[in-house]
Every structure is written in C-alpha cells, then in structure tokens.
PDB file of N, CA and C in Angstrom:
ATOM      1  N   UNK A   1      -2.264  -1.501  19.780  1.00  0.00           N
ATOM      2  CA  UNK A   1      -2.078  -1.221  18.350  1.00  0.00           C
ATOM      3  C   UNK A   1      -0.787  -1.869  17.850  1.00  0.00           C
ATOM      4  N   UNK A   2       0.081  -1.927  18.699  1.00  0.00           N
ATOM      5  CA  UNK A   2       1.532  -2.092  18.283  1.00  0.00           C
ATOM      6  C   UNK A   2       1.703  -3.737  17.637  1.00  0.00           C
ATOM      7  N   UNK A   3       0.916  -4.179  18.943  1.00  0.00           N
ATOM      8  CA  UNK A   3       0.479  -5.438  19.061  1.00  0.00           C
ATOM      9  C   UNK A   3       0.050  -6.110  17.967  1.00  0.00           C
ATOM     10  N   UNK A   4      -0.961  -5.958  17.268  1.00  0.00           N
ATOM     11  CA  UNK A   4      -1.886  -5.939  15.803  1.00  0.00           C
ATOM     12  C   UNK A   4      -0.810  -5.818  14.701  1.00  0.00           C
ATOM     13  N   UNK A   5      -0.074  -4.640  14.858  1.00  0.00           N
ATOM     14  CA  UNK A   5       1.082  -4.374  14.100  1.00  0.00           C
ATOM     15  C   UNK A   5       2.098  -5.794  13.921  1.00  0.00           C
ATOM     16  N   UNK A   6       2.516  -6.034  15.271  1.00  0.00           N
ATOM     17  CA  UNK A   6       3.327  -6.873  14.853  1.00  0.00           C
ATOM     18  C   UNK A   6       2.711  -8.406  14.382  1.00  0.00           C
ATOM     19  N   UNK A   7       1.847  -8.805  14.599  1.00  0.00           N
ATOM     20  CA  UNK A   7       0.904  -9.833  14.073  1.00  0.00           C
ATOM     21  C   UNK A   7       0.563  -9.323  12.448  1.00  0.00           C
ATOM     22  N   UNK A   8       0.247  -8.603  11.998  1.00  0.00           N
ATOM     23  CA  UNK A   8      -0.206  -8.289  10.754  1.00  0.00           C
ATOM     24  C   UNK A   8       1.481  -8.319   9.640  1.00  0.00           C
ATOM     25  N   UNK A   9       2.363  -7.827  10.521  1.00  0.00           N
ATOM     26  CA  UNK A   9       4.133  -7.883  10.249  1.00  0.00           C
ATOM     27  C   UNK A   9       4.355  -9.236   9.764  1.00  0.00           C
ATOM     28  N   UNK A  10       3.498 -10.322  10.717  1.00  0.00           N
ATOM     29  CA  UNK A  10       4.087 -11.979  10.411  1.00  0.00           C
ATOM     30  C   UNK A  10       3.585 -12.302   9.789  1.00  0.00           C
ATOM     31  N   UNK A  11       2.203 -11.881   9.724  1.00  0.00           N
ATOM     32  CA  UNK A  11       1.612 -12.555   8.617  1.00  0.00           C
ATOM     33  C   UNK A  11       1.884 -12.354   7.032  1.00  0.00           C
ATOM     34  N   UNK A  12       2.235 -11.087   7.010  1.00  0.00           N
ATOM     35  CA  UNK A  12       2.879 -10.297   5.740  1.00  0.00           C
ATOM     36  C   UNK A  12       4.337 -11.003   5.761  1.00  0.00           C
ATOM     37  N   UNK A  13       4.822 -11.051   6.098  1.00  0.00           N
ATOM     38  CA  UNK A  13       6.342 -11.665   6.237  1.00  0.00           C
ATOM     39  C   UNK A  13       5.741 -13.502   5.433  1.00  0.00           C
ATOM     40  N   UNK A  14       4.823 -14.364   6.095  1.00  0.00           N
ATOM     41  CA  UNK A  14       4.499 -14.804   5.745  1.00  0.00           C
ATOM     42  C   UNK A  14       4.129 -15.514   4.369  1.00  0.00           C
ATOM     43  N   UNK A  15       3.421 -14.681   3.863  1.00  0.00           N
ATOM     44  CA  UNK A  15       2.568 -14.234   2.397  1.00  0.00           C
ATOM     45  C   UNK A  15       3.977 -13.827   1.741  1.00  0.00           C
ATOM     46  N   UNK A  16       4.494 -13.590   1.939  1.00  0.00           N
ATOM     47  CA  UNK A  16       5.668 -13.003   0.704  1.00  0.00           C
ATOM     48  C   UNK A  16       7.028 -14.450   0.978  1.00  0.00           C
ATOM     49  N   UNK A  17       6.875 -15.231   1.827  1.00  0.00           N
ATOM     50  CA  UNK A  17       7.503 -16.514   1.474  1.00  0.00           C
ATOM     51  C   UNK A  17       6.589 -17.535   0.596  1.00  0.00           C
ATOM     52  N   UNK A  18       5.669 -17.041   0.856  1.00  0.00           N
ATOM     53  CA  UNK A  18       4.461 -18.186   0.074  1.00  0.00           C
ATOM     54  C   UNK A  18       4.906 -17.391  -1.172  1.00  0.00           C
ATOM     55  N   UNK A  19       4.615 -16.355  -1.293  1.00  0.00           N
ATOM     56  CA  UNK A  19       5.048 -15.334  -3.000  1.00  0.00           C
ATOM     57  C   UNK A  19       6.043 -15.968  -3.794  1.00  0.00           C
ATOM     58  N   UNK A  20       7.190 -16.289  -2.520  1.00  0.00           N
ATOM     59  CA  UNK A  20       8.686 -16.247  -3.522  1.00  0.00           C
ATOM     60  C   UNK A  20       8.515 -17.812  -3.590  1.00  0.00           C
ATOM     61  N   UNK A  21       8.096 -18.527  -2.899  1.00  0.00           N
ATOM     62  CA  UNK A  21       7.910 -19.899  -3.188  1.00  0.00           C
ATOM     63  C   UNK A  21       7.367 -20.615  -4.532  1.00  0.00           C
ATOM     64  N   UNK A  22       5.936 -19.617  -4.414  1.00  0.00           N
ATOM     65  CA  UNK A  22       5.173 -19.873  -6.024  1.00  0.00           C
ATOM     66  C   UNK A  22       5.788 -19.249  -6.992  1.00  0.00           C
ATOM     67  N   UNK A  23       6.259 -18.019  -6.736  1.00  0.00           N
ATOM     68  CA  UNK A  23       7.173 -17.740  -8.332  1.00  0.00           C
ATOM     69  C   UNK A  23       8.442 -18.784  -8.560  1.00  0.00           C
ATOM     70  N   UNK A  24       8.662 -19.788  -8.063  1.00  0.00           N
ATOM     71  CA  UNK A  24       9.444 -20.755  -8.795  1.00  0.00           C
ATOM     72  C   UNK A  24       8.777 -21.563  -9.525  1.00  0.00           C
ATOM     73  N   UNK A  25       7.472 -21.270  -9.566  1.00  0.00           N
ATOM     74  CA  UNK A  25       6.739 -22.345 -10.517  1.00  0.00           C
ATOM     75  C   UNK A  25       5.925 -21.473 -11.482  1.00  0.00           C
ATOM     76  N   UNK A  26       6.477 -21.355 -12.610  1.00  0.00           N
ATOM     77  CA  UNK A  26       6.039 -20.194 -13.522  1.00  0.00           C
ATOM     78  C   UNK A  26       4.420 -20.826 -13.924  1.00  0.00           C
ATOM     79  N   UNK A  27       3.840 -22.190 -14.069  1.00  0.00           N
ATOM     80  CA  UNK A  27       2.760 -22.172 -14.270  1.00  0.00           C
ATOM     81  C   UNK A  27       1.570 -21.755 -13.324  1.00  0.00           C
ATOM     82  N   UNK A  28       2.092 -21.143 -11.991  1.00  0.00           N
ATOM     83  CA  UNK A  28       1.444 -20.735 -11.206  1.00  0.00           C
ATOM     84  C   UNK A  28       1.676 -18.984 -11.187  1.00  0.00           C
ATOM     85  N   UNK A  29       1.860 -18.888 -12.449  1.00  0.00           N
ATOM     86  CA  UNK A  29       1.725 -17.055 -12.412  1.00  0.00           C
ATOM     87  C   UNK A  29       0.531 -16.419 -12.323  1.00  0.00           C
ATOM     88  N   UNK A  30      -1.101 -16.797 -12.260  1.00  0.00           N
ATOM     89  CA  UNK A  30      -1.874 -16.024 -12.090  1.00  0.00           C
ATOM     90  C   UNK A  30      -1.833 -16.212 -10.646  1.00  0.00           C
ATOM     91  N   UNK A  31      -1.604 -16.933  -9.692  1.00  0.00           N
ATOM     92  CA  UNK A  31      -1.829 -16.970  -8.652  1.00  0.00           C
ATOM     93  C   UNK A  31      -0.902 -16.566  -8.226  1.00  0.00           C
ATOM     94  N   UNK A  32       0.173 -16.054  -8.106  1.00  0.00           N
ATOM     95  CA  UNK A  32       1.022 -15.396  -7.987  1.00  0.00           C
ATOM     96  C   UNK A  32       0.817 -13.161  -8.216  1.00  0.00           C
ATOM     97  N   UNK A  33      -0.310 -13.057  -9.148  1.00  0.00           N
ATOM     98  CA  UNK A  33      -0.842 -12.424  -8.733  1.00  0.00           C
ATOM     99  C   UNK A  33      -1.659 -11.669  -8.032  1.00  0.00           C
ATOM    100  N   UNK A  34      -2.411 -13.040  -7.886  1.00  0.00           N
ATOM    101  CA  UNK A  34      -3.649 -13.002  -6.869  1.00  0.00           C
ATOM    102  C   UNK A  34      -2.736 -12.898  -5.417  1.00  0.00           C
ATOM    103  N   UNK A  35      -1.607 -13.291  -5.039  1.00  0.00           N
ATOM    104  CA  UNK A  35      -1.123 -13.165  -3.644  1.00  0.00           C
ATOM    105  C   UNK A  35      -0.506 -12.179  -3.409  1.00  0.00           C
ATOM    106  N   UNK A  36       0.242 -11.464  -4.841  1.00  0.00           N
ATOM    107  CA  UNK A  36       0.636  -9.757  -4.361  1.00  0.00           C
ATOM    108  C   UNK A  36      -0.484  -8.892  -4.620  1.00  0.00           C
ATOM    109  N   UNK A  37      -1.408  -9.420  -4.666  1.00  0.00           N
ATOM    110  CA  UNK A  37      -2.809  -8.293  -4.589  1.00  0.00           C
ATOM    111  C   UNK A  37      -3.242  -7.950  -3.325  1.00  0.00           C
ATOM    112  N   UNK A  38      -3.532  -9.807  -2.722  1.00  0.00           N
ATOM    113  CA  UNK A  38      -3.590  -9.570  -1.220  1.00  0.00           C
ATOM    114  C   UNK A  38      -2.331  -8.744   0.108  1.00  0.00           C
ATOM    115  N   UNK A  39      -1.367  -9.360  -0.588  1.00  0.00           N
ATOM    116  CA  UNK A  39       0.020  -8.506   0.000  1.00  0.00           C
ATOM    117  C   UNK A  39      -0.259  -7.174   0.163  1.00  0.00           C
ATOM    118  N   UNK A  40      -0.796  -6.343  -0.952  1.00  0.00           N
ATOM    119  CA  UNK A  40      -0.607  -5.194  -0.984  1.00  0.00           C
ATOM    120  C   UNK A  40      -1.945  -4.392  -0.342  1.00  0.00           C
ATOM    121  N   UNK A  41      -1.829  -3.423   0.325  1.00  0.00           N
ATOM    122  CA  UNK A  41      -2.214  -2.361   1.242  1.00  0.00           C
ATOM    123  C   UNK A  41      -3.575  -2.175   0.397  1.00  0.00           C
ATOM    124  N   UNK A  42      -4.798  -2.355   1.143  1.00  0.00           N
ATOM    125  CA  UNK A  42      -5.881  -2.540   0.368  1.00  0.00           C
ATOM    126  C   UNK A  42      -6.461  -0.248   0.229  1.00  0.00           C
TER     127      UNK A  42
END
C-alpha cells in the first residue's frame, strides 16, 4: 500500500509542476483547470 502511496505522491508532485508551469501562460487557463480537477481527490 505504502508503495502505491508513494508512486501516486510522484505523480501528484508531478501534475502540480505541470499546473504551475501552465499557469504562466494565462491563455491556457481552461486547461489549467482541467489539471486541478484531475489533481484533486476524485
């Protein structure tokens, strides 16, 4: 389990550099939603 944990950790760690990356490009604000949707805890 822990295991999964920490894999699911990188990948989330991941996704939220891709996040802060695209919010420097304000014409990419819907997609910028679409990636804290996936970010977030379904």
């Amino acid at each position: 389990m822990s295991h999964t944990n920490k894999k699911a950790l990188s990948l989330n760690s991941k996704l939220v550099t891709l996040y802060e990356t695209v919010n420097k490009h304000s014409e990419w604000k819907n997609y910028n939603l679409l990636i804290f949707f996936l970010i977030s805890p379904s």
